[in-house]
Every structure is written in C-alpha cells, then in structure tokens.
PDB file of N, CA and C in Angstrom:
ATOM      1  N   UNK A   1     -74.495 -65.145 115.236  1.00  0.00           N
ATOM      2  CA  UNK A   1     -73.411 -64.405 115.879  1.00  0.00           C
ATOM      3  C   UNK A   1     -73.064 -63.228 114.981  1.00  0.00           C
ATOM      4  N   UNK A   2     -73.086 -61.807 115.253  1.00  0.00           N
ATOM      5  CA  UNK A   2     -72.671 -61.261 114.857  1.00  0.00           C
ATOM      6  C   UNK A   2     -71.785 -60.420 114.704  1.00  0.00           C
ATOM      7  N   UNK A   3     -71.253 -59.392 114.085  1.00  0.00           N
ATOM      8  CA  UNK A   3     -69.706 -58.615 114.321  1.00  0.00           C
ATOM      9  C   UNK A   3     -69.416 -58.355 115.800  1.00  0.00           C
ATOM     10  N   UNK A   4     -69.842 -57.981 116.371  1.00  0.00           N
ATOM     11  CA  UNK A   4     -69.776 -57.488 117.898  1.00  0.00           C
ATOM     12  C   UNK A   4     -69.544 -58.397 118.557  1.00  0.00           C
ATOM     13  N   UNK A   5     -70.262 -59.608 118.551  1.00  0.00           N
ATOM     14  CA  UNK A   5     -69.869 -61.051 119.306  1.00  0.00           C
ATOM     15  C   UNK A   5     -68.997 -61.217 118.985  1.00  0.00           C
ATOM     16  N   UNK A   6     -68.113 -60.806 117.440  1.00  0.00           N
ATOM     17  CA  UNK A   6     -66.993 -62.081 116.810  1.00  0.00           C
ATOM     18  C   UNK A   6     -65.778 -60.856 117.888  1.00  0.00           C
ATOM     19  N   UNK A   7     -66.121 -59.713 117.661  1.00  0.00           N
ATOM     20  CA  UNK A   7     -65.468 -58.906 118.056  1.00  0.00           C
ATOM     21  C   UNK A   7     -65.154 -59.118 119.963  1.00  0.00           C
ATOM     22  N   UNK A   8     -65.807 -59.157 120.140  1.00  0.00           N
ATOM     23  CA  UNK A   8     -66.031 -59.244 122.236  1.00  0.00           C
ATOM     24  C   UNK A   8     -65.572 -60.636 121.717  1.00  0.00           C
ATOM     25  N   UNK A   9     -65.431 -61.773 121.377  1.00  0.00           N
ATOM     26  CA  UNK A   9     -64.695 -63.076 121.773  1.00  0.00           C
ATOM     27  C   UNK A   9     -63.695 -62.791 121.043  1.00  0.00           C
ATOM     28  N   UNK A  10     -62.708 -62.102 120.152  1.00  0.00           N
ATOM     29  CA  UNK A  10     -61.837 -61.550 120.412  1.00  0.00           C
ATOM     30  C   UNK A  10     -60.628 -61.401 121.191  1.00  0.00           C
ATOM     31  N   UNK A  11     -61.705 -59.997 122.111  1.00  0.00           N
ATOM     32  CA  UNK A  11     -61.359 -59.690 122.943  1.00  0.00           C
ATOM     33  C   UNK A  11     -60.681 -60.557 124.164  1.00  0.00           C
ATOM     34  N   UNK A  12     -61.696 -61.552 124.456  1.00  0.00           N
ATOM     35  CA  UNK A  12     -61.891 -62.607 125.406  1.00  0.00           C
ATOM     36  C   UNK A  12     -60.881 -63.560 125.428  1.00  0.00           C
ATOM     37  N   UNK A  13     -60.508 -64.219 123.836  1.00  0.00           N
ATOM     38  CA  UNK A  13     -58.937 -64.514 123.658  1.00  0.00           C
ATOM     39  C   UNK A  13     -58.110 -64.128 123.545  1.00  0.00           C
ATOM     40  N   UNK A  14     -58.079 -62.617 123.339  1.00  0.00           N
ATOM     41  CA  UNK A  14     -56.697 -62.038 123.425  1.00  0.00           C
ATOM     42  C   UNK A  14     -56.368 -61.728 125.085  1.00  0.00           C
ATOM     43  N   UNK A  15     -57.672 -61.646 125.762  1.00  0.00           N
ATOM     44  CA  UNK A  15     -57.277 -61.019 127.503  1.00  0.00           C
ATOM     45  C   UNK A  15     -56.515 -62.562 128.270  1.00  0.00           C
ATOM     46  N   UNK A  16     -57.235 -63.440 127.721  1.00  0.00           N
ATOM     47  CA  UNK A  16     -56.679 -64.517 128.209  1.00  0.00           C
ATOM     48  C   UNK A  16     -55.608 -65.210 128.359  1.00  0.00           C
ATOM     49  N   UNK A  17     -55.587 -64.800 126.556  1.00  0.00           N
ATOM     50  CA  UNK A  17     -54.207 -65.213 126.330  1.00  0.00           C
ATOM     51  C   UNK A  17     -52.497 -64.320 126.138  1.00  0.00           C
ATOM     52  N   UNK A  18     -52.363 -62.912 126.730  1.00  0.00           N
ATOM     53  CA  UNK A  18     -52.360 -61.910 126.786  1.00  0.00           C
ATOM     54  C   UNK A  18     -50.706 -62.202 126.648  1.00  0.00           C
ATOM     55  N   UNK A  19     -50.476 -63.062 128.212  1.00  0.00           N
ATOM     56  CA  UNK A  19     -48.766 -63.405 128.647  1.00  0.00           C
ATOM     57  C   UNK A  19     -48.506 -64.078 127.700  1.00  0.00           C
ATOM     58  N   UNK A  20     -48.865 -64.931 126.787  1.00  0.00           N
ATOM     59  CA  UNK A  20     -48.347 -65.699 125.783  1.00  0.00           C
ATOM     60  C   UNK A  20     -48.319 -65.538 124.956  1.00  0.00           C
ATOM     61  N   UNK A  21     -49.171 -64.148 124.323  1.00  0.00           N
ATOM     62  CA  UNK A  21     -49.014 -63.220 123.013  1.00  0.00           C
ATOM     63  C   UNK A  21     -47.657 -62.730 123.215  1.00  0.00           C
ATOM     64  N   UNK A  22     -47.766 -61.785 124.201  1.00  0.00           N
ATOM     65  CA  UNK A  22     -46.482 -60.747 124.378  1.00  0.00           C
ATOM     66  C   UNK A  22     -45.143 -61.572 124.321  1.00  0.00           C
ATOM     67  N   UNK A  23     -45.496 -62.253 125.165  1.00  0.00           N
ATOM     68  CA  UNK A  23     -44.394 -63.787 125.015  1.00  0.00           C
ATOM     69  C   UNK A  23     -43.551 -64.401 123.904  1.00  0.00           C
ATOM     70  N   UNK A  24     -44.410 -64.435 122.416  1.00  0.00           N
ATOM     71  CA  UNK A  24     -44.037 -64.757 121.415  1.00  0.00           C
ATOM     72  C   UNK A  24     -43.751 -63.255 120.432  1.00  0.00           C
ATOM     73  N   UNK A  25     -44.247 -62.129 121.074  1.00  0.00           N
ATOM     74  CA  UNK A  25     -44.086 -60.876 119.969  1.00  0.00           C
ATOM     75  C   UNK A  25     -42.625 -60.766 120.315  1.00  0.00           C
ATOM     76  N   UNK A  26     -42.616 -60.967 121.601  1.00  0.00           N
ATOM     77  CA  UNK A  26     -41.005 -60.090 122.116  1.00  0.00           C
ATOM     78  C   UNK A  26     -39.814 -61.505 122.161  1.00  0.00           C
ATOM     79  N   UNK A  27     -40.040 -62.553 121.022  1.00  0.00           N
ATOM     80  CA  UNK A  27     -39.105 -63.366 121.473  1.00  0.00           C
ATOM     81  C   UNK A  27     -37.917 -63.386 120.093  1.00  0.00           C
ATOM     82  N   UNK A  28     -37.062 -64.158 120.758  1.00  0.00           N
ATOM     83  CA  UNK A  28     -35.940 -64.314 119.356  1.00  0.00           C
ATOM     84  C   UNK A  28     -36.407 -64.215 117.680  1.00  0.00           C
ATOM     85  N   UNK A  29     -37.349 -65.853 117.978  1.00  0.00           N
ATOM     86  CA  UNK A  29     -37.945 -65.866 116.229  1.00  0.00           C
ATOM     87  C   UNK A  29     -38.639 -64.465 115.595  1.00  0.00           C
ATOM     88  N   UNK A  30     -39.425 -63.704 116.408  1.00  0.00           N
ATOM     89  CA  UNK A  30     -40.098 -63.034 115.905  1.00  0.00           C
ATOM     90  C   UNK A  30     -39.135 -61.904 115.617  1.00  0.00           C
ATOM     91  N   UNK A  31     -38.139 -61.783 116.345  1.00  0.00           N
ATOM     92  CA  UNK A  31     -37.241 -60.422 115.797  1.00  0.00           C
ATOM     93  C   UNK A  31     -36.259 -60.732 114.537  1.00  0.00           C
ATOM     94  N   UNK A  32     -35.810 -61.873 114.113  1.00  0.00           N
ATOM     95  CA  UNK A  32     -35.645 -62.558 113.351  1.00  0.00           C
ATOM     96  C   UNK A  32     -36.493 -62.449 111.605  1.00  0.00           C
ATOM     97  N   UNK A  33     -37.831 -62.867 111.905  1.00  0.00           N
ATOM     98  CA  UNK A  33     -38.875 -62.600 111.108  1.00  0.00           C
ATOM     99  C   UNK A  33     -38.963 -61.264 110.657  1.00  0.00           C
ATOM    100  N   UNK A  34     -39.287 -60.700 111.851  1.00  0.00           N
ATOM    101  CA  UNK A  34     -39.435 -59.296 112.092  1.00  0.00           C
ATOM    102  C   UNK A  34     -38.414 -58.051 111.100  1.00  0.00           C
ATOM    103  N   UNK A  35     -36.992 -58.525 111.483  1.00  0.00           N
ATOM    104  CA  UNK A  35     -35.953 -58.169 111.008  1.00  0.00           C
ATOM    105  C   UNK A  35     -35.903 -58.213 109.158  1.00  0.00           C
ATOM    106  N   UNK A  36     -36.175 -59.776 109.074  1.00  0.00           N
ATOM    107  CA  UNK A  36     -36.524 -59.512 107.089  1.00  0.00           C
ATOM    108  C   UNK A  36     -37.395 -58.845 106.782  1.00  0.00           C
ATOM    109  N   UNK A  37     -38.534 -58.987 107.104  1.00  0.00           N
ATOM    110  CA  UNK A  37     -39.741 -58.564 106.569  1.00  0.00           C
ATOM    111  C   UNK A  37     -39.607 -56.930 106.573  1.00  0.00           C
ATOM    112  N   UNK A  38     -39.260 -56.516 107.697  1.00  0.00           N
ATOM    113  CA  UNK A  38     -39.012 -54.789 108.025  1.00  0.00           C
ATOM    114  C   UNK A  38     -37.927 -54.252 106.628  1.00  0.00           C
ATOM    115  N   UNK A  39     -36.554 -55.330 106.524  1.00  0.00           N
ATOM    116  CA  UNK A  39     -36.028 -55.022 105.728  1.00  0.00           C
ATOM    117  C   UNK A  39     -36.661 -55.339 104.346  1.00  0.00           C
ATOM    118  N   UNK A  40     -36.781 -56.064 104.226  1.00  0.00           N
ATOM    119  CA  UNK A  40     -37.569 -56.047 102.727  1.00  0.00           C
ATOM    120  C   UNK A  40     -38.771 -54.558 102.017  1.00  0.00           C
ATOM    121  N   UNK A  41     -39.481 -54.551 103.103  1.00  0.00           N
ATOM    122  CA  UNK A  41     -39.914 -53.323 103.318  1.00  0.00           C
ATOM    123  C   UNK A  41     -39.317 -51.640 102.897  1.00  0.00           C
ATOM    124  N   UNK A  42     -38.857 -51.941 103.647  1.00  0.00           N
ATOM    125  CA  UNK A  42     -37.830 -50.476 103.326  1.00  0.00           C
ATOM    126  C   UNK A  42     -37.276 -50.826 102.434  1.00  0.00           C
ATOM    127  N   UNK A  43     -36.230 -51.892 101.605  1.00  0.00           N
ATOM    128  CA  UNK A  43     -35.843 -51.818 100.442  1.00  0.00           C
ATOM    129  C   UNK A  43     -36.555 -51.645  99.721  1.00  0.00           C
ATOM    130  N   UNK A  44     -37.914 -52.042  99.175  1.00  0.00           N
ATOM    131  CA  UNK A  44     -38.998 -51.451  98.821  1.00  0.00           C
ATOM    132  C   UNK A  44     -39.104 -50.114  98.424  1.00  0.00           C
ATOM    133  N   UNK A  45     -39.796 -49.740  99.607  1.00  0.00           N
ATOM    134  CA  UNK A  45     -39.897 -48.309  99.615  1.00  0.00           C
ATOM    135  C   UNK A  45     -38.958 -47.249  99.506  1.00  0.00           C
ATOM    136  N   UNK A  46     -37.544 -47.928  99.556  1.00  0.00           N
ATOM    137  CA  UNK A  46     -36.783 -46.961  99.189  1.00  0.00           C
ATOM    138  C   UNK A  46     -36.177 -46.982  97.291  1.00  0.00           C
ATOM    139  N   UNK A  47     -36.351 -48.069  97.097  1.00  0.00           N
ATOM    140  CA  UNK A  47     -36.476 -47.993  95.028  1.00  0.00           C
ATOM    141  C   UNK A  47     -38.064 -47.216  94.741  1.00  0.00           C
ATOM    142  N   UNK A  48     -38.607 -47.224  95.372  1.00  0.00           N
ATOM    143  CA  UNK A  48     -40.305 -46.231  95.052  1.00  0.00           C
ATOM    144  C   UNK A  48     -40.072 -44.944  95.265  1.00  0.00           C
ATOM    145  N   UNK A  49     -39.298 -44.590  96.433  1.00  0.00           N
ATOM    146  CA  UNK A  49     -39.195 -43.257  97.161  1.00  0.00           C
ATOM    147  C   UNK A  49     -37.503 -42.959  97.232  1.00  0.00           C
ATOM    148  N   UNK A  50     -36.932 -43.191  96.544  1.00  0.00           N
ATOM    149  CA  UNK A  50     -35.538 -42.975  96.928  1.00  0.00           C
ATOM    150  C   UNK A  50     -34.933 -41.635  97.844  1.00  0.00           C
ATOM    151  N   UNK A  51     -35.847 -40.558  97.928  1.00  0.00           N
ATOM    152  CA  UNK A  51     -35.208 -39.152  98.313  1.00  0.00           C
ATOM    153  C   UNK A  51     -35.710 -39.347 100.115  1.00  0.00           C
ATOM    154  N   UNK A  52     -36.976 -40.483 100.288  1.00  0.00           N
ATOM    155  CA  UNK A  52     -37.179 -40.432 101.165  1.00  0.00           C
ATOM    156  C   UNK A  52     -36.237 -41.679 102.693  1.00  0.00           C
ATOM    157  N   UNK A  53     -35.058 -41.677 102.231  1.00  0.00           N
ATOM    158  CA  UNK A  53     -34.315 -42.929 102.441  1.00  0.00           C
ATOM    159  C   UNK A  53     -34.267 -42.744 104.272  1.00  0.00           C
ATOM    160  N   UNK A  54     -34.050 -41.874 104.389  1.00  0.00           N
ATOM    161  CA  UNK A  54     -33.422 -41.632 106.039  1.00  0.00           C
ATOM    162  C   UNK A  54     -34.950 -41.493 106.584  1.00  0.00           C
ATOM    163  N   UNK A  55     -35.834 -41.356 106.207  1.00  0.00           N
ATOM    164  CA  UNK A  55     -36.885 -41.035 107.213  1.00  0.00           C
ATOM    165  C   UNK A  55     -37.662 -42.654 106.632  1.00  0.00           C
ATOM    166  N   UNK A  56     -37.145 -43.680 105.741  1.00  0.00           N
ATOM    167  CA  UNK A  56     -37.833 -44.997 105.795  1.00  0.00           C
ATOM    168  C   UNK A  56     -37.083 -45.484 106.805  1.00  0.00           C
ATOM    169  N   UNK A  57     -35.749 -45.562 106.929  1.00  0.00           N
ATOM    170  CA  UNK A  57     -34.801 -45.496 107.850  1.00  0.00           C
ATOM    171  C   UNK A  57     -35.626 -45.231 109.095  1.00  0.00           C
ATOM    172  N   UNK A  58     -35.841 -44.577 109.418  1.00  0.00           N
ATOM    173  CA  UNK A  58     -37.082 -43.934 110.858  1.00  0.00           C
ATOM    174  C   UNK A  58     -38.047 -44.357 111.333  1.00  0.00           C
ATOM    175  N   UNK A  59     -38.482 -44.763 110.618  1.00  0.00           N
ATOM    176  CA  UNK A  59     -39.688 -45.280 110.238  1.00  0.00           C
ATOM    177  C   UNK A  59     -39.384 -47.445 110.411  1.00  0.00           C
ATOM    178  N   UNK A  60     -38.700 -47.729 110.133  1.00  0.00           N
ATOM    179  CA  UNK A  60     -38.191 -48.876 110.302  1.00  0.00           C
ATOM    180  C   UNK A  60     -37.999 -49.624 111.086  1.00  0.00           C
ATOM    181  N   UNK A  61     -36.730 -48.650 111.944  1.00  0.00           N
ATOM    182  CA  UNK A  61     -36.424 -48.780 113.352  1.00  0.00           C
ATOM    183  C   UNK A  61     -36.873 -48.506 114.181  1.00  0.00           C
ATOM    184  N   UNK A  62     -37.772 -47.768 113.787  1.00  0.00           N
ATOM    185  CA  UNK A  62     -39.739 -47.847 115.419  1.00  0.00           C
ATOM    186  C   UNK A  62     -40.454 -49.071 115.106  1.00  0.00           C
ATOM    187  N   UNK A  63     -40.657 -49.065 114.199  1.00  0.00           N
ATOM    188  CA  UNK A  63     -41.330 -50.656 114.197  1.00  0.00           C
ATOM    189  C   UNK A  63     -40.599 -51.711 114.826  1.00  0.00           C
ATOM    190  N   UNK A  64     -39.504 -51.913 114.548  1.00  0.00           N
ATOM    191  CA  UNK A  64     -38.381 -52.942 114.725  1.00  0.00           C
ATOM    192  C   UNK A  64     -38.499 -52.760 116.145  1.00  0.00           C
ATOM    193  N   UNK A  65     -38.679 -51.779 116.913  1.00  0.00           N
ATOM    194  CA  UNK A  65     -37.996 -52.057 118.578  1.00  0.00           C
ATOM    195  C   UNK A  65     -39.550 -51.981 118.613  1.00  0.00           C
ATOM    196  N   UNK A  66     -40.906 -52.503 118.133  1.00  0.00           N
ATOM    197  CA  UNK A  66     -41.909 -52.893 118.586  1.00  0.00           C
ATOM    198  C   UNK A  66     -42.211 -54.250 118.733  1.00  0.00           C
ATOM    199  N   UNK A  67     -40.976 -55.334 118.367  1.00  0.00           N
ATOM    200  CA  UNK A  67     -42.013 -56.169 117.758  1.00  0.00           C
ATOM    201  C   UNK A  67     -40.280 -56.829 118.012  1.00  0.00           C
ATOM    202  N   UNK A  68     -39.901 -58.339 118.788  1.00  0.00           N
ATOM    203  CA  UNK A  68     -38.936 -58.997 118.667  1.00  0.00           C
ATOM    204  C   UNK A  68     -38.427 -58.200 120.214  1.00  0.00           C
ATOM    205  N   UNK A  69     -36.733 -58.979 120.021  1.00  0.00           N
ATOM    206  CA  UNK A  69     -36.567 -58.646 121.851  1.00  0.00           C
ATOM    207  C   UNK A  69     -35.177 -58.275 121.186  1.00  0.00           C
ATOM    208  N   UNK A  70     -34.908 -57.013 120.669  1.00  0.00           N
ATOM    209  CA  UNK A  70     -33.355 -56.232 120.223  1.00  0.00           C
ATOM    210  C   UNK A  70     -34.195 -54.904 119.426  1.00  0.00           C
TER     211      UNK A  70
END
C-alpha cells in the first residue's frame, strides 16, 4: 500500500464519516479545548512578540470561530 492508497482511504473515512466529524469540531467540548489551547497560544506568542499583541489577538479569534460552537 502506498502513499496514495493511505491517502484515497483517507479520504474514504473522512467522506463517510463527514456528519460526525463536523459534529464533534462544532460541539461544546471542543470549544472548551479549543478555547485553552488558542489561549495558551497567544500568551505565547505574545511574551515572543509583544508589539505584535492586537494582530495575535486577530489571529486568535479566526481560529476560535473555526473550531467549537461560540
């Protein structure tokens, strides 16, 4: 089996399983999760980058309304 196969079955489980992905990206726990991890993140990057604070800020809160259901 090689990359292309591993790749096309993949595919094949993600088409399948598609409603129950989206299902769990957009639910409570994951915005939850979602919510530390994003923050941890940006606290991060903002002791590395301090001048760049409002645009990690930006940058944050697009991710955040990708991923969880708020």
């Amino acid at each position: 089996m090689g990359i292309e196969d591993l790749v096309n079955k993949g595919k094949d489980v993600f088409e399948q399983n598609k409603d129950k992905i989206e299902e769990a990206v957009k639910s409570e726990q994951a915005e939850e999760i979602s919510d530390k991890v994003l923050d941890g993140v940006a606290d991060f990057a903002k002791k590395i980058a301090p001048g760049a604070a409002d645009k990690i800020d930006e940058i944050r809160e697009g991710a955040d309304g990708a991923v969880g259901n708020e």
